[in-house]
Protein backbone atom coordinates (compact mmCIF):
# COMPACT_ATOMS: atom_id res chain seq x y z
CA UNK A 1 61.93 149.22 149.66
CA UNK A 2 62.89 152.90 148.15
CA UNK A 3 61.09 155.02 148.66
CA UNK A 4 60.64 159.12 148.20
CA UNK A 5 62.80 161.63 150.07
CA UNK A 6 60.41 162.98 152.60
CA UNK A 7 59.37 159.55 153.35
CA UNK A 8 60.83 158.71 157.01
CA UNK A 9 61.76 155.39 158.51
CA UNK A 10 58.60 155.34 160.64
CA UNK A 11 56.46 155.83 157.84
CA UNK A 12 58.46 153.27 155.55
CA UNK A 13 57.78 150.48 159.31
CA UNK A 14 54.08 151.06 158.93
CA UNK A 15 53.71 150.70 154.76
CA UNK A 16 55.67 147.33 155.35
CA UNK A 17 53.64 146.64 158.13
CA UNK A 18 50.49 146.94 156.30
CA UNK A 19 52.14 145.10 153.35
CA UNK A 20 52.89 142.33 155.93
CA UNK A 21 49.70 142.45 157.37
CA UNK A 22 47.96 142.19 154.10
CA UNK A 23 50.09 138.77 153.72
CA UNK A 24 49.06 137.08 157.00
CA UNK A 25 47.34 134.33 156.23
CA UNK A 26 49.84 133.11 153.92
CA UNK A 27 52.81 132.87 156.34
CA UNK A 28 54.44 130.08 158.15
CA UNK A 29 55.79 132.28 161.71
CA UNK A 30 58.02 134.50 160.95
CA UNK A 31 59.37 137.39 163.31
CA UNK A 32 61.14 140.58 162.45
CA UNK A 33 64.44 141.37 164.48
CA UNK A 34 64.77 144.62 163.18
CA UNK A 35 64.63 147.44 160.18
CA UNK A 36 67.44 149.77 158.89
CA UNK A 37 66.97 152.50 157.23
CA UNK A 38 68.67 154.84 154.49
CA UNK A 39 68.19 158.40 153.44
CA UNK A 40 68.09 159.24 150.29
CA UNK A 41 71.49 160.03 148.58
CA UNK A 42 73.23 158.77 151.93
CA UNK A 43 75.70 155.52 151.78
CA UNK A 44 75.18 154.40 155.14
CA UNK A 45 72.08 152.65 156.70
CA UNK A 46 70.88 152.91 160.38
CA UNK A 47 69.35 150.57 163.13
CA UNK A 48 65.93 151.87 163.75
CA UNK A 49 62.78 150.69 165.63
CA UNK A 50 60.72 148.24 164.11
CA UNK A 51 56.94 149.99 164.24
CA UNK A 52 54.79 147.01 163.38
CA UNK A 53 54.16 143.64 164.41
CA UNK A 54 56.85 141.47 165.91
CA UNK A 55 55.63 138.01 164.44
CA UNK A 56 53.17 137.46 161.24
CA UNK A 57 51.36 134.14 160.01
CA UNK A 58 50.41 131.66 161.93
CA UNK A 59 52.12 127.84 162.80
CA UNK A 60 55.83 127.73 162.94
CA UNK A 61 57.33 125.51 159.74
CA UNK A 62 60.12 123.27 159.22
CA UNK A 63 63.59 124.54 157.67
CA UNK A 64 62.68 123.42 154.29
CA UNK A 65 59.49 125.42 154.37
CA UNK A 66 61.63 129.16 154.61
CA UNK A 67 62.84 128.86 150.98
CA UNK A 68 59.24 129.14 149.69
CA UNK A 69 58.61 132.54 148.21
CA UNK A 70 56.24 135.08 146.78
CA UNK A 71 57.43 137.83 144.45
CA UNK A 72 55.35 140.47 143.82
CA UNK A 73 56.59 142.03 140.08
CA UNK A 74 56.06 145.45 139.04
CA UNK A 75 57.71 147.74 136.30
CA UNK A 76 58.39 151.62 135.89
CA UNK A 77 57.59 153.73 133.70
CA UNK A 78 61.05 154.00 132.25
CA UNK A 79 61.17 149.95 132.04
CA UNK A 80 63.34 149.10 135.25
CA UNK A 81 61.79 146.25 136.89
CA UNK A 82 60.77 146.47 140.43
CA UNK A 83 60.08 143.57 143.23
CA UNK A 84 58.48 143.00 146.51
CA UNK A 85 59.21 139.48 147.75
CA UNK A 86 59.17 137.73 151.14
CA UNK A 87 59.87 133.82 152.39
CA UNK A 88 58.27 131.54 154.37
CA UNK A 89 54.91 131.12 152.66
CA UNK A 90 52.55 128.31 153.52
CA UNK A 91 52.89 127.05 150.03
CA UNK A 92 55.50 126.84 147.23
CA UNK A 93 52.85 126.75 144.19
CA UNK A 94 49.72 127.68 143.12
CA UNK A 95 47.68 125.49 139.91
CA UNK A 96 50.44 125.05 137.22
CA UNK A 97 52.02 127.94 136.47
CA UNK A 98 53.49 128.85 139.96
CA UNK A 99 51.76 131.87 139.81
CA UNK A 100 48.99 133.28 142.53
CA UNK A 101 46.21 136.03 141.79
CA UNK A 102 43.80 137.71 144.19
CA UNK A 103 41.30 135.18 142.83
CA UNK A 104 43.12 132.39 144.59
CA UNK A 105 44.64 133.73 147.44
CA UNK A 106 42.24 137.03 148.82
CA UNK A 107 46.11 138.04 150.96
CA UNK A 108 47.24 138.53 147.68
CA UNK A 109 44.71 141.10 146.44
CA UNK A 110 44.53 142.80 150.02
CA UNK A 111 48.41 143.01 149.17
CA UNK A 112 48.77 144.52 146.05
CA UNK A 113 46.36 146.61 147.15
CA UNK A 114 48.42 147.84 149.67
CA UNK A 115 51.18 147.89 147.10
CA UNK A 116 49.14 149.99 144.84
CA UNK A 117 47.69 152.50 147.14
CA UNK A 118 50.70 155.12 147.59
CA UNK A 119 53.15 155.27 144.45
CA UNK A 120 55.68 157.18 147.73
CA UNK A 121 57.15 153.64 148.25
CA UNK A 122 58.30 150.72 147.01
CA UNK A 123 59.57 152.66 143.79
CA UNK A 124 62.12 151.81 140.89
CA UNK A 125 65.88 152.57 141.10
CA UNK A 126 65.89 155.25 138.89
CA UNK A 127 62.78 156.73 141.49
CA UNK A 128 60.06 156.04 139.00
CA UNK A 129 56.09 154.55 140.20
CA UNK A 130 55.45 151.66 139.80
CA UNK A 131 52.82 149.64 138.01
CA UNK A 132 52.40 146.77 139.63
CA UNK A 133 51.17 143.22 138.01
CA UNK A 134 47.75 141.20 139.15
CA UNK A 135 49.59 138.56 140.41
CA UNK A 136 52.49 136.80 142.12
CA UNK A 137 55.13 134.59 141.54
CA UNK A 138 55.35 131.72 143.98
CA UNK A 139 57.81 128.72 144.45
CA UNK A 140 61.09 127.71 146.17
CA UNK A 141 63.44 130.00 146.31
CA UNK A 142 66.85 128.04 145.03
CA UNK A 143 69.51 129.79 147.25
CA UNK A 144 67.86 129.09 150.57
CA UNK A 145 66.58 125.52 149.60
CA UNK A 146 70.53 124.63 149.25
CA UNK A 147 71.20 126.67 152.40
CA UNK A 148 68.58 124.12 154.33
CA UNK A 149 70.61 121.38 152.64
């Protein structure tokens, strides 16, 4: 997640935390083991202390169940595109079109809602706002399905 200069490590835990949050009901177990954390225009990251929640979602899964994703897409206003994801959802798609609004899944409104109520973080690469779509993008994640292989 970048975010703006004066934004601080603890301040960056508790967005993500409320991103997380937001998510809840749409995660298998997981449990965060820690956050780093890099100033902007530094090149080196540090260990810091985690400020939210140690575990989200509900019922552990099985290994195959980790790979499923949902990306939350957003673009600048100078084009670059911009992405939020995170692993180990309950489900891998939503209808046909592997997509998921807030009118399916209410986590995913309370989410982008979360995403779209300080333009401070999750910003573009170039440090741009972002804009974020009504949706999210939902499936299995290729890389980690071959991993559970």
């Amino acid at each position: 997640m970048r975010v703006t200069a004066d934004i601080d490590a603890e301040a960056a835990s508790a967005f993500l935390d409320s991103f997380l949050t937001a998510l809840h009901d749409l995660f298998f177990q997981i449990t965060i083991i820690g956050l780093r954390f890099q100033a902007n225009d530094t090149d080196v990251s540090i260990a810091v202390p985690w400020g939210g929640d140690p575990t989200y979602g509900g019922s552990a899964g099985v290994a195959y169940q980790t790979a499923q994703y949902l990306d939350f897409i957003g673009r600048s206003s100078d084009g670059r595109r911009v992405r939020a994801g995170v692993f180990g959802c309950t489900f891998s798609e939503q209808g046909d079109n592997f997509r998921v609004t807030p009118a399916e899944q209410a986590a995913v409104g309370a989410a982008l809602a979360v995403l779209n109520s300080d333009s401070d973080y999750f910003k573009s690469i170039s440090s741009f706002s972002t804009v974020w779509k009504n949706y999210a993008n939902c499936g299995q994640n290729a890389y980690w399905r071959n991993k559970v292989r």
